[in-house]
C-alpha atoms as a PDB file:
ATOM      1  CA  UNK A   1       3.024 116.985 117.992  1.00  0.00           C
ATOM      2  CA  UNK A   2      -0.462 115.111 118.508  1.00  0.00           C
ATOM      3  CA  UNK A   3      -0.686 113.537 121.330  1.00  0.00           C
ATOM      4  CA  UNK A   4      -2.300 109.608 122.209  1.00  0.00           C
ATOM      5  CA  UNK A   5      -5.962 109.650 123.764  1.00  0.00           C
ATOM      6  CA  UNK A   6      -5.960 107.045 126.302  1.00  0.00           C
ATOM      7  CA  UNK A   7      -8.858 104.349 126.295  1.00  0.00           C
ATOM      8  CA  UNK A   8     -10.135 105.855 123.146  1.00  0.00           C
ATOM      9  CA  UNK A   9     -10.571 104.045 120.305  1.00  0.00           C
ATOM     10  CA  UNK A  10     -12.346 104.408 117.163  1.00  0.00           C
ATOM     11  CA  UNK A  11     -12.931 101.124 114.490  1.00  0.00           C
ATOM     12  CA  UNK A  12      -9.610  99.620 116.631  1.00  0.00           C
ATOM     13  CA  UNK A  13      -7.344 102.487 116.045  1.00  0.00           C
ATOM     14  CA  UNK A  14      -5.922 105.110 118.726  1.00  0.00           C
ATOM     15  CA  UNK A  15      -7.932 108.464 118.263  1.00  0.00           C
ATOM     16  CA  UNK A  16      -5.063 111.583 118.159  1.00  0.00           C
ATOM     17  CA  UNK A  17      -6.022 115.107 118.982  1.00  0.00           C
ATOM     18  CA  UNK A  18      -3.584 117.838 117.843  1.00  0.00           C
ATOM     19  CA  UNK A  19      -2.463 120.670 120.811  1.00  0.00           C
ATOM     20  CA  UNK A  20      -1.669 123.848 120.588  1.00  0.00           C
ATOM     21  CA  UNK A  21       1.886 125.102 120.791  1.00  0.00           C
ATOM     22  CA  UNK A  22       2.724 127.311 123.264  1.00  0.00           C
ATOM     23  CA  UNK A  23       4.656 130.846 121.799  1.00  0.00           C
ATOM     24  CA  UNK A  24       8.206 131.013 123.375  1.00  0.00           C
ATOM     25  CA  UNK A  25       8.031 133.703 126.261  1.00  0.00           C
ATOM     26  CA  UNK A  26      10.697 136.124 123.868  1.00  0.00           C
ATOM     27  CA  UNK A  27       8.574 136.399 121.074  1.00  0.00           C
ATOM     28  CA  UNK A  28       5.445 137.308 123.226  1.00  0.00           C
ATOM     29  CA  UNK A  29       7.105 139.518 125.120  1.00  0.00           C
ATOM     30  CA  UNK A  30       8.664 140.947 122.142  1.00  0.00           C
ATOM     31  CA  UNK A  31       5.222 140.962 120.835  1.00  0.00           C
ATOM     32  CA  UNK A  32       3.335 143.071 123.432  1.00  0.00           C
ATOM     33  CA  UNK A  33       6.297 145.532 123.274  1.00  0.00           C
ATOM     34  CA  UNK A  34       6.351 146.147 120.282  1.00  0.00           C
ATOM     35  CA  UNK A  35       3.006 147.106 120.396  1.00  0.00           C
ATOM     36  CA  UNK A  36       3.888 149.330 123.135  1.00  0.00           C
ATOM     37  CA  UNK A  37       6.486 150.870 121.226  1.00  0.00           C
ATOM     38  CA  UNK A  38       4.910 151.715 118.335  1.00  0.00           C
ATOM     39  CA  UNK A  39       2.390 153.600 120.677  1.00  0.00           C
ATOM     40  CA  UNK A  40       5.049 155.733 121.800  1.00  0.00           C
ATOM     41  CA  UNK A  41       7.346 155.774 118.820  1.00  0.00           C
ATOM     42  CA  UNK A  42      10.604 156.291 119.973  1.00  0.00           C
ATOM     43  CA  UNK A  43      13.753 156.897 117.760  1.00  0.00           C
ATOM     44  CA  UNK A  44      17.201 155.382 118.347  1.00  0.00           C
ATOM     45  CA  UNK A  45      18.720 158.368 119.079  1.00  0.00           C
ATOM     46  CA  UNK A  46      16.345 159.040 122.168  1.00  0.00           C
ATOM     47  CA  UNK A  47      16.877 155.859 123.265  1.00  0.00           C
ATOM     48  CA  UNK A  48      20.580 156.190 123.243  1.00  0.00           C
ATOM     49  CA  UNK A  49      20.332 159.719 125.036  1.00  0.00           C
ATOM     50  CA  UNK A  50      18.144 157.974 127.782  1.00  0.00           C
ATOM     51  CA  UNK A  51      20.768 155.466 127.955  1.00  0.00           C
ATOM     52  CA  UNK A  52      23.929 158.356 128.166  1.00  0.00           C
ATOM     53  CA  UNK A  53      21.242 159.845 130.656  1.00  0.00           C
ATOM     54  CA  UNK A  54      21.076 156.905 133.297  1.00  0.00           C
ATOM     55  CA  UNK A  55      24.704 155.525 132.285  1.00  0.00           C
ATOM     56  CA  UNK A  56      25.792 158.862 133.170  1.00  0.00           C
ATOM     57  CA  UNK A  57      27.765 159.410 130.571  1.00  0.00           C
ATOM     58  CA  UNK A  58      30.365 156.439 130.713  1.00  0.00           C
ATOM     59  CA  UNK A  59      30.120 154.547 127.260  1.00  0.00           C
ATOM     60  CA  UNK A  60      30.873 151.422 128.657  1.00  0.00           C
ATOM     61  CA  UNK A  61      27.247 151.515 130.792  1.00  0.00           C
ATOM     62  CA  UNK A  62      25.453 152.951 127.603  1.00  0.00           C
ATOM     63  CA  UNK A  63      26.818 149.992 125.839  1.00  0.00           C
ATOM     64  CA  UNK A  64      25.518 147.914 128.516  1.00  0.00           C
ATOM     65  CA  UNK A  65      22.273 149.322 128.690  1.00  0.00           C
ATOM     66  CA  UNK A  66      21.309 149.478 125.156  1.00  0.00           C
ATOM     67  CA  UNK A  67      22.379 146.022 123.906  1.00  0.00           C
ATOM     68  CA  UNK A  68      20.717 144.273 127.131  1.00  0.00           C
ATOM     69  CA  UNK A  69      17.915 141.509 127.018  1.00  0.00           C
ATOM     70  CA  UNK A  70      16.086 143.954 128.814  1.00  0.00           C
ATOM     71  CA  UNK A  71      16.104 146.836 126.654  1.00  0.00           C
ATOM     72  CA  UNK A  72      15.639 144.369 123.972  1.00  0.00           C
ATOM     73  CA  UNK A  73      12.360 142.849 125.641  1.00  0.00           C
ATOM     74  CA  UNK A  74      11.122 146.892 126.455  1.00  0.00           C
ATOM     75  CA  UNK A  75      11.590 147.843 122.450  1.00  0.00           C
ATOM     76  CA  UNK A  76      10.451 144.352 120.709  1.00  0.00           C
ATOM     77  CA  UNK A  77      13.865 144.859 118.539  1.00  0.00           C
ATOM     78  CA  UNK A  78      17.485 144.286 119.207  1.00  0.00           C
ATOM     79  CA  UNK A  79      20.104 147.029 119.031  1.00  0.00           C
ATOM     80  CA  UNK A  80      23.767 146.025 117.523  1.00  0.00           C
ATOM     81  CA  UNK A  81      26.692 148.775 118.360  1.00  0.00           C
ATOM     82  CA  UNK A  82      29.319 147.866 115.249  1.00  0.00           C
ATOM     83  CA  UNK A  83      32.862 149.348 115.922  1.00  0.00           C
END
């Protein structure tokens, strides 16, 4: 969206300058994570045995855990439980 220049004018026209968008804080946080994450290259199934691990074993807290905004922030990808 370019936005107006005020008291600028060039041959009686309104000079426009073009900003720069902003990224949406998800994606960039995604973004550093992921890079994070790759570093360390986890697999699903240790993530899921960390999560039994501090759940402590209730299903209902590992379900809680892994689909969470947070966990999804930490890995840069979401995690969908089907069943």
């Amino acid at each position: 969206m370019a936005k107006r220049t005020a008291g600028k004018t060039k041959g009686g026209t309104v000079v426009r300058r073009q900003g720069r968008r902003v990224m949406p804080a998800l994606r960039r946080t995604a973004k550093r994570a992921r890079v994070a994450a790759q570093k360390a290259q986890l697999t699903v199934g240790e993530v899921i045995a960390a999560a039994f691990d501090t759940a402590g074993g209730e299903m209902s807290g590992v379900l809680e855990l892994v689909t969470s905004p947070q966990m999804t922030r930490a890995l840069g990808r979401r995690i969908v439980v089907v069943g």
